[in-house]
C-alpha atoms as a PDB file:
ATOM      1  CA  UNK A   1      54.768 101.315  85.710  1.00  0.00           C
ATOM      2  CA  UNK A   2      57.618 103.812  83.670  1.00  0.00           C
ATOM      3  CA  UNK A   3      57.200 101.771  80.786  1.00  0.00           C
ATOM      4  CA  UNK A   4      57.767 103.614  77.267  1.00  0.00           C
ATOM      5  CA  UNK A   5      55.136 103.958  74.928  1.00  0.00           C
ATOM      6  CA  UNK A   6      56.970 102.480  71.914  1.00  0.00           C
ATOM      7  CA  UNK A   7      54.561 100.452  69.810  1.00  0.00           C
ATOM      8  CA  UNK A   8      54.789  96.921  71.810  1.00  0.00           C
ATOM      9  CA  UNK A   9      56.052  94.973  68.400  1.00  0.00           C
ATOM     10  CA  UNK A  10      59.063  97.418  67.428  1.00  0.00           C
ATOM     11  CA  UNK A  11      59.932  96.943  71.230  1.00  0.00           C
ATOM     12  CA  UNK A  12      59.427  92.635  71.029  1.00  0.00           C
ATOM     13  CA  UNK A  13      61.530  93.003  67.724  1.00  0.00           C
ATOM     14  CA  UNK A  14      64.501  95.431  69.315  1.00  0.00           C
ATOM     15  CA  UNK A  15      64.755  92.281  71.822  1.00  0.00           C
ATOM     16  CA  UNK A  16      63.773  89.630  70.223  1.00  0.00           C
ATOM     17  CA  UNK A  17      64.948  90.617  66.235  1.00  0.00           C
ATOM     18  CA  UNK A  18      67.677  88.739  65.692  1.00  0.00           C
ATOM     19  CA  UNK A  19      65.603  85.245  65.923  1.00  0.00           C
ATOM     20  CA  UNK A  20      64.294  86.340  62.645  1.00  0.00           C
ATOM     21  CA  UNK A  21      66.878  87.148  60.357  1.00  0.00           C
ATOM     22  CA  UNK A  22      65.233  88.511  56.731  1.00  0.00           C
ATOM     23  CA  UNK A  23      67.283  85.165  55.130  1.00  0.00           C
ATOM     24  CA  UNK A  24      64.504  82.827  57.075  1.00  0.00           C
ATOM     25  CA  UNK A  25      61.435  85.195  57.040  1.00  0.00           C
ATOM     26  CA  UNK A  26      60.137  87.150  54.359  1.00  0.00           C
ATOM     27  CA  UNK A  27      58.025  89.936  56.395  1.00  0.00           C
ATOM     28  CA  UNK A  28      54.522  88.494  54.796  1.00  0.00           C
ATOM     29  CA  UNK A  29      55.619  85.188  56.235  1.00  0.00           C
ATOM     30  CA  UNK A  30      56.563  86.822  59.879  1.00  0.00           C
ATOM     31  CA  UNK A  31      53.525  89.033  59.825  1.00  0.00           C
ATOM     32  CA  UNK A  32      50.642  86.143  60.827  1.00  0.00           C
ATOM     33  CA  UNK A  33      53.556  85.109  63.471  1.00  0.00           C
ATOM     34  CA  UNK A  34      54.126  88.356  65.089  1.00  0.00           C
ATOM     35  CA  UNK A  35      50.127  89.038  64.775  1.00  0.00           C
ATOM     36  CA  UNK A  36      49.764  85.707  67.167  1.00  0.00           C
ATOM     37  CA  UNK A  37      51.651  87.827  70.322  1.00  0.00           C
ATOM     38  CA  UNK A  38      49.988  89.155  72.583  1.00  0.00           C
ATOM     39  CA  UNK A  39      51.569  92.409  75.374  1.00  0.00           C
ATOM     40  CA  UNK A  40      51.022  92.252  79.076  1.00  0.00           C
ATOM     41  CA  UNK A  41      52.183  94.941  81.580  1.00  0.00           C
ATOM     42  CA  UNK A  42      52.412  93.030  85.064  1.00  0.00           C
ATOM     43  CA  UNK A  43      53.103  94.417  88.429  1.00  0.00           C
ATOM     44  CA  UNK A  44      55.262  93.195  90.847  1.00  0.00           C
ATOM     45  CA  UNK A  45      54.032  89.938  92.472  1.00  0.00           C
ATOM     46  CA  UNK A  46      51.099  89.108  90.043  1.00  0.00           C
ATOM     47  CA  UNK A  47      50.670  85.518  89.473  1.00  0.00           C
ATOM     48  CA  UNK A  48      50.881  84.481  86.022  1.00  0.00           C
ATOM     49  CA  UNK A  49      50.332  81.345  86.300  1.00  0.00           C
ATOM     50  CA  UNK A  50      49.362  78.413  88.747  1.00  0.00           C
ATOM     51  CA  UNK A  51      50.662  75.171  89.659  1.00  0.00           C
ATOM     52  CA  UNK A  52      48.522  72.496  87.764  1.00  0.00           C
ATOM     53  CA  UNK A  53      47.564  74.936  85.374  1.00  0.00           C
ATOM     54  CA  UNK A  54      47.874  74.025  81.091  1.00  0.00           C
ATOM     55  CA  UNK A  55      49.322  77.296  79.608  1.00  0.00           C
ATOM     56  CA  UNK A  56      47.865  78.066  76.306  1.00  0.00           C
ATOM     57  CA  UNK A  57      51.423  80.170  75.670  1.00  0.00           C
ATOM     58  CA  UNK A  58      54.835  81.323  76.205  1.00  0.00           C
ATOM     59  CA  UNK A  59      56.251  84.292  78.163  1.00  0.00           C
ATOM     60  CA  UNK A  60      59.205  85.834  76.214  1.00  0.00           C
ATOM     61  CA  UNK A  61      60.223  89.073  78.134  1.00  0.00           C
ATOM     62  CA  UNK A  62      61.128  92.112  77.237  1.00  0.00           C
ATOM     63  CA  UNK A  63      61.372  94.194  80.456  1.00  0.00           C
ATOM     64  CA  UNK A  64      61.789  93.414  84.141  1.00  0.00           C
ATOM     65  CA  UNK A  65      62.006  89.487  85.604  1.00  0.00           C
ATOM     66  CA  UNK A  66      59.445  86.027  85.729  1.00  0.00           C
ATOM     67  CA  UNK A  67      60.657  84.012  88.925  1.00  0.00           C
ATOM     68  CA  UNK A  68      59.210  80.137  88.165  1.00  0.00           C
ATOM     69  CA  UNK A  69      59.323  78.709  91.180  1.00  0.00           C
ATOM     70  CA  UNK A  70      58.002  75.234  93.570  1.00  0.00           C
ATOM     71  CA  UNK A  71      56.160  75.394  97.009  1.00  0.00           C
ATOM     72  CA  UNK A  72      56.587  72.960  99.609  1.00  0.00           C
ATOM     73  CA  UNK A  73      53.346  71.948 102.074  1.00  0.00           C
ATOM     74  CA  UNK A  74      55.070  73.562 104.338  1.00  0.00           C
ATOM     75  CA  UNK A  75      54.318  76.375 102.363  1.00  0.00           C
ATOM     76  CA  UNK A  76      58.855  77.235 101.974  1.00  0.00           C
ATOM     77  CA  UNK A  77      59.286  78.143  98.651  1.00  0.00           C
ATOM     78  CA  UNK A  78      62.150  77.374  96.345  1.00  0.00           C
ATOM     79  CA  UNK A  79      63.052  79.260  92.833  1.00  0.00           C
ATOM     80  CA  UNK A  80      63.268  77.079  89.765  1.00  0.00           C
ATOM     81  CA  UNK A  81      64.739  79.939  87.654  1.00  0.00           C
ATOM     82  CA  UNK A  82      64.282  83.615  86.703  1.00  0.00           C
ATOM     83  CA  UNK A  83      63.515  84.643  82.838  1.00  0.00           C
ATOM     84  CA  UNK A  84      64.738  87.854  82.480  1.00  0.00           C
ATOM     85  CA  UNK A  85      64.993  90.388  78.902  1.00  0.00           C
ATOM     86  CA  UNK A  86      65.485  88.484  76.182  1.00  0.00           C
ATOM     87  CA  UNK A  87      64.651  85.070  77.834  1.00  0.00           C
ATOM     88  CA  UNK A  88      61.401  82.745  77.058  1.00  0.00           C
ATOM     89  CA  UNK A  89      59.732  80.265  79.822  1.00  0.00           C
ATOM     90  CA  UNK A  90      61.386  77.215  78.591  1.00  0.00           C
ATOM     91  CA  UNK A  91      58.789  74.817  80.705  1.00  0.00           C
ATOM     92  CA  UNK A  92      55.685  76.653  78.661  1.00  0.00           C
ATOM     93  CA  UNK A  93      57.083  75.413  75.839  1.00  0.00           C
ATOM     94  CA  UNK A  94      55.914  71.829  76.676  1.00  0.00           C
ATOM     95  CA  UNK A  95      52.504  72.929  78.662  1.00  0.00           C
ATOM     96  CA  UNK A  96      49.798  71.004  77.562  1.00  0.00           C
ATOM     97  CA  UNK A  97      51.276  68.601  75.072  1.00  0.00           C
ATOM     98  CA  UNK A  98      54.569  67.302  76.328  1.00  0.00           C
ATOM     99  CA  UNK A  99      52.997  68.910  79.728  1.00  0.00           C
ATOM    100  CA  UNK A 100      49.885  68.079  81.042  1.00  0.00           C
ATOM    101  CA  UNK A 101      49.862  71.128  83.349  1.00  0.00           C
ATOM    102  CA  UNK A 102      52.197  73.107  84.321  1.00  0.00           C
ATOM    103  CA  UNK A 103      54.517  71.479  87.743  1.00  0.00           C
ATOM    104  CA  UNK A 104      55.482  75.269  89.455  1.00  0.00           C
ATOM    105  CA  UNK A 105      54.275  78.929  89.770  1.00  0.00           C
ATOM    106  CA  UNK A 106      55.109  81.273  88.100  1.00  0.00           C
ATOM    107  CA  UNK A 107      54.840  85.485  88.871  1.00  0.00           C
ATOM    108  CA  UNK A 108      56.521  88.641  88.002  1.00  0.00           C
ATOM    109  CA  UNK A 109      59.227  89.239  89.952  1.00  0.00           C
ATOM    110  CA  UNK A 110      58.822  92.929  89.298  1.00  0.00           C
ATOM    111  CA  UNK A 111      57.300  95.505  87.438  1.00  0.00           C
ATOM    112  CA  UNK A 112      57.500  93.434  84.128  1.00  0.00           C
ATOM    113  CA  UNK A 113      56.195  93.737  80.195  1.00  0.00           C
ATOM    114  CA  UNK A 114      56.561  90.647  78.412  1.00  0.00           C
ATOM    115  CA  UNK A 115      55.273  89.322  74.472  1.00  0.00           C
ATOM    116  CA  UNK A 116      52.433  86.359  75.222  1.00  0.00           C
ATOM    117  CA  UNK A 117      53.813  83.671  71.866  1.00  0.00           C
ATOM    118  CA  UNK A 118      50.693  80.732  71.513  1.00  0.00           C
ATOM    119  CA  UNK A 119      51.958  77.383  71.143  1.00  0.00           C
ATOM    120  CA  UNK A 120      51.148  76.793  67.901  1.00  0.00           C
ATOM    121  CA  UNK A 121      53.024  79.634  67.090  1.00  0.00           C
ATOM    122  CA  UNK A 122      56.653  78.131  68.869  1.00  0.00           C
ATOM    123  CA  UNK A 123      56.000  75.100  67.359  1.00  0.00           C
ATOM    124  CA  UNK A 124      55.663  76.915  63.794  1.00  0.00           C
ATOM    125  CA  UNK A 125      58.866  78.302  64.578  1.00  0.00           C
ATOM    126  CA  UNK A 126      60.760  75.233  65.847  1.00  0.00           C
ATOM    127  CA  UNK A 127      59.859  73.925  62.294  1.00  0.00           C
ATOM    128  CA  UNK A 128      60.886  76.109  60.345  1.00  0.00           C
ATOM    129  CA  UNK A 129      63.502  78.768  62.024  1.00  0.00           C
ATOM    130  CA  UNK A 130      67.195  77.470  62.662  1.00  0.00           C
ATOM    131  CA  UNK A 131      67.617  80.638  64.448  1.00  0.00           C
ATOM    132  CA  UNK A 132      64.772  80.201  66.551  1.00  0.00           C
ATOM    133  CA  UNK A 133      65.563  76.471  67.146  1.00  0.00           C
ATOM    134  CA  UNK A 134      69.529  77.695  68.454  1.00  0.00           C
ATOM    135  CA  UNK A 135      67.992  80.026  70.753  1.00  0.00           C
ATOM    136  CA  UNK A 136      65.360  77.500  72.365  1.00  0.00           C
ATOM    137  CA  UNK A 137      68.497  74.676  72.539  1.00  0.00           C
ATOM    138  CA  UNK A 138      70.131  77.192  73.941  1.00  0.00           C
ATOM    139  CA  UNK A 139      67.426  78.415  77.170  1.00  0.00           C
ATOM    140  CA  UNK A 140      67.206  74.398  77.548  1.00  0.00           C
ATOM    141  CA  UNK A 141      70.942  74.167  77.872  1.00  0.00           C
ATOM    142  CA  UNK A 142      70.791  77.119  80.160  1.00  0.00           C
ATOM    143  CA  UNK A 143      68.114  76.040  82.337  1.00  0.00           C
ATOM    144  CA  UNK A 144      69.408  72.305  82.336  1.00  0.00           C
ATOM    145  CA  UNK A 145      72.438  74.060  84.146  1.00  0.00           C
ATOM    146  CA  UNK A 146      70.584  75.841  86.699  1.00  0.00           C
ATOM    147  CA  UNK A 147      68.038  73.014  87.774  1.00  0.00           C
ATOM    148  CA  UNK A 148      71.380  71.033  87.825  1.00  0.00           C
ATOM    149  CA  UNK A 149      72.437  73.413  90.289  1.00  0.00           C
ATOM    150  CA  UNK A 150      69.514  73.493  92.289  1.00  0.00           C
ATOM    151  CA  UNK A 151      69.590  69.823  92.813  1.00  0.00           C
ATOM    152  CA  UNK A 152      73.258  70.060  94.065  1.00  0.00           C
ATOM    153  CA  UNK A 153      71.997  72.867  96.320  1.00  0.00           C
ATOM    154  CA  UNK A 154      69.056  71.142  97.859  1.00  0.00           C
ATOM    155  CA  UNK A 155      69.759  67.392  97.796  1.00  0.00           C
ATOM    156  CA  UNK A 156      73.111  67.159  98.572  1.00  0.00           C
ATOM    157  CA  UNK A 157      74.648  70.241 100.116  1.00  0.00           C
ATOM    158  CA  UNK A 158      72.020  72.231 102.302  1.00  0.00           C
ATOM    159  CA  UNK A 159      74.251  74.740 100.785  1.00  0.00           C
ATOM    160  CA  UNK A 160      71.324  77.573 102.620  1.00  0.00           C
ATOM    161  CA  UNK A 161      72.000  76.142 105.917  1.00  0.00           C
ATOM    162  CA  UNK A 162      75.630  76.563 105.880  1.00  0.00           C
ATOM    163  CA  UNK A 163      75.093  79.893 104.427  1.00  0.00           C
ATOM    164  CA  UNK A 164      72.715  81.166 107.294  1.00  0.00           C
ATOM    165  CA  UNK A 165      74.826  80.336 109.740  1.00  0.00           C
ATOM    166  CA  UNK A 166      77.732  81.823 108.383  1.00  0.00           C
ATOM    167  CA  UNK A 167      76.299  85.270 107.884  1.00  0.00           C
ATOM    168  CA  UNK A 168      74.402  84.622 111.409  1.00  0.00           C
ATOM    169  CA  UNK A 169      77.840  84.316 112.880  1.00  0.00           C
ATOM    170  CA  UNK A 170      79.572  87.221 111.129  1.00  0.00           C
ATOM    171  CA  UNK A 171      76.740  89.725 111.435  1.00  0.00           C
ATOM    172  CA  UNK A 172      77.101  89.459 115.402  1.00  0.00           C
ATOM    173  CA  UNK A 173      80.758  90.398 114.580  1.00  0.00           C
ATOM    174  CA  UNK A 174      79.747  93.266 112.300  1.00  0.00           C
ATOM    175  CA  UNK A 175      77.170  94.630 115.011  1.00  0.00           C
ATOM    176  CA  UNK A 176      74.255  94.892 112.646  1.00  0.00           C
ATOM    177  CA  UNK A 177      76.697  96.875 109.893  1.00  0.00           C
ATOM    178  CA  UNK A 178      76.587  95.993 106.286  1.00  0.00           C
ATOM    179  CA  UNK A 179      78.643  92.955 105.633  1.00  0.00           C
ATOM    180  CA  UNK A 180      81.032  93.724 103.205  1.00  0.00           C
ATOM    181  CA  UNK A 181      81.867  90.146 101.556  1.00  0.00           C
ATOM    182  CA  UNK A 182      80.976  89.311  97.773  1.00  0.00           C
ATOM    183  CA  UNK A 183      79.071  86.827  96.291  1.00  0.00           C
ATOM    184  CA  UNK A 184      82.256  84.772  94.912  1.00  0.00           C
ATOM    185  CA  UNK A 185      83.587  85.426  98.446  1.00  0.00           C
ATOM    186  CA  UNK A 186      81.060  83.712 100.568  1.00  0.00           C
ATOM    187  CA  UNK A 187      80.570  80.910  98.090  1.00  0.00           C
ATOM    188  CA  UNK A 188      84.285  80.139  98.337  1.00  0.00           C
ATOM    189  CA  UNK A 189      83.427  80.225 102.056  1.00  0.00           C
ATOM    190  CA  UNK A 190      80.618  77.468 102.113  1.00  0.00           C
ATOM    191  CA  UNK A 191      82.067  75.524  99.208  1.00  0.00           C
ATOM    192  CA  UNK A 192      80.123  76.038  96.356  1.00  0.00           C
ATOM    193  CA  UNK A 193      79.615  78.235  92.792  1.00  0.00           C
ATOM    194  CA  UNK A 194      78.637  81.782  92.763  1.00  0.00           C
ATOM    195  CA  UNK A 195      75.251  81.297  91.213  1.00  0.00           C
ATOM    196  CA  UNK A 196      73.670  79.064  93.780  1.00  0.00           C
ATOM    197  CA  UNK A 197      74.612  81.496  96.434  1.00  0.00           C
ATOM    198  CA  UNK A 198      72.810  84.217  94.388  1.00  0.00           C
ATOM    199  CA  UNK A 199      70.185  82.333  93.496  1.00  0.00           C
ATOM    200  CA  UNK A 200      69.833  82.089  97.794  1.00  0.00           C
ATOM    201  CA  UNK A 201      70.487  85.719  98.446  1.00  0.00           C
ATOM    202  CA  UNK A 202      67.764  86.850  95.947  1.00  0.00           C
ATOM    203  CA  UNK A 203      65.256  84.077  97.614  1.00  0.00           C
ATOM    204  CA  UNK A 204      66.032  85.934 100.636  1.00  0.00           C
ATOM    205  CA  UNK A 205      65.826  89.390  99.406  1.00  0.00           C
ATOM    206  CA  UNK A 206      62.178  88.705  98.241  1.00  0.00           C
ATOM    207  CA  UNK A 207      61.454  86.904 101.797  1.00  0.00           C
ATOM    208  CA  UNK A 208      62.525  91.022 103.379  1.00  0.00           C
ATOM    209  CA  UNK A 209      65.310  88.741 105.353  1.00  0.00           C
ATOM    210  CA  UNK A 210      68.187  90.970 103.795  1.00  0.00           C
ATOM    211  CA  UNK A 211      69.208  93.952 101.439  1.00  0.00           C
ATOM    212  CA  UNK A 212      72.158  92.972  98.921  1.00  0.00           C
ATOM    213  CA  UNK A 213      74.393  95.980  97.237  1.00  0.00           C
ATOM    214  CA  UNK A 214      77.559  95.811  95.160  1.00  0.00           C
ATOM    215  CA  UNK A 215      79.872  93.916  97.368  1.00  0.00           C
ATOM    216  CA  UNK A 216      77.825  93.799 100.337  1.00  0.00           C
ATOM    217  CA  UNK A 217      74.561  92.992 102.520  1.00  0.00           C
ATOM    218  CA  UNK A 218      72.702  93.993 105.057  1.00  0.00           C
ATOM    219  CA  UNK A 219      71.007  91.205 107.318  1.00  0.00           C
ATOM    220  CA  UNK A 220      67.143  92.857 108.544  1.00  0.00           C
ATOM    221  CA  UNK A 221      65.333  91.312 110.702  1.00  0.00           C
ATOM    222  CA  UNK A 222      63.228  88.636 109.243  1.00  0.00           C
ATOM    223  CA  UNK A 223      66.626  87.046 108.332  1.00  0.00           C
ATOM    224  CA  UNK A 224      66.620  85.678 111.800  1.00  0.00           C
ATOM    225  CA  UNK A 225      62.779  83.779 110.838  1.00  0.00           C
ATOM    226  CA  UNK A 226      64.143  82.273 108.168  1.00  0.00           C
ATOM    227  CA  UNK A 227      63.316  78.650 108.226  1.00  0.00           C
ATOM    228  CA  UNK A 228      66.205  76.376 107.674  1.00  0.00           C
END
């Protein structure tokens, strides 16, 4: 997968280092914690983990991208969020306590190595690490904003529709040719923030409907199956 072969805690620390801050944890106090992880190199598209599932711990990556996402019975699927380097699962956190079982799916969005933490292990932390507990507040606050977001996108402005048929319309002007039109650009178009539509163009990329480069796309040809 091109991965180094650094020894997997040096490279959990270099991303993850600052959480523990010598003031907080003495290193025979961090050693049992950082003995709990556990390394997994995942290919692109492996499922981690299943709706319904209980997850006995919690992703925190250190290379590549989790997409956590929901599927519909008509099997359309929509993206919850993305953890990407230096980002935990947030919703693991709560598996199997707060949780029952887990409500989405979850995969690697691509070639990704991430640190495995056991529950017991983020709750030790939460206890007793003011570092640790800013940076969980801190993902929660994050991924209150996107699933805030989401529900704009999906309940109330069909914010995908509008897109598809702008893009359908301006591709037949472009003859096929890369649109050149930035994210910012075609949000302002269909009247809403920058992140939702890239949250929809990425969706799309990983459906093969489109190709997206610095300040521009390509439309292919399963853009036209899309199902609105």
């Amino acid at each position: 997968m091109g991965f180094d072969e650094a020894e997997p805690r040096l490279r959990f620390l270099a991303v993850f280092g600052n959480l523990f801050p010598s003031a907080e944890w003495s290193p025979n106090k961090l050693e049992p914690l950082l003995a709990s992880l556990r390394y997994r190199e995942m290919e692109e598209g492996i499922t981690i983990l299943r709706e319904g599932q209980v997850c006995a711990s919690v992703p925190f990556v250190l290379e590549g991208s989790i997409r956590v996402f929901k599927t519909a019975e008509t099997g359309r699927e929509i993206s919850l969020y993305r953890i990407e380097p230096g980002q935990m699962c947030i919703l693991s956190s709560g598996c199997g306590s707060s949780i029952a079982a887990f409500p989405a799916s979850v995969v690697a969005e691509k070639p990704t190595y991430a640190a495995f933490m056991p529950k017991e292990t983020v709750r030790t932390l939460l206890a007793e690490g003011q570092s640790f507990r800013a940076f969980v507040l801190e993902q929660y606050s994050r991924r209150m904003s996107e699933v805030f977001e989401l529900v704009e996108e999906v309940a109330f402005r069909k914010v995908d529709e509008r897109l598809f048929q702008w893009l359908s319309e301006f591709d037949q002007a472009a003859s096929g040719k890369p649109i050149t039109v930035t994210h910012q650009e075609l949000a302002d178009h269909v009247g809403t923030s920058r992140e939702v539509v890239s949250r929809i163009l990425k969706d799309w990329e990983q459906r093969g409907a489109l190709e997206i480069y610095r300040g521009s796309l390509r439309l292919l040809g399963d853009f036209f199956k899309l199902r609105m």
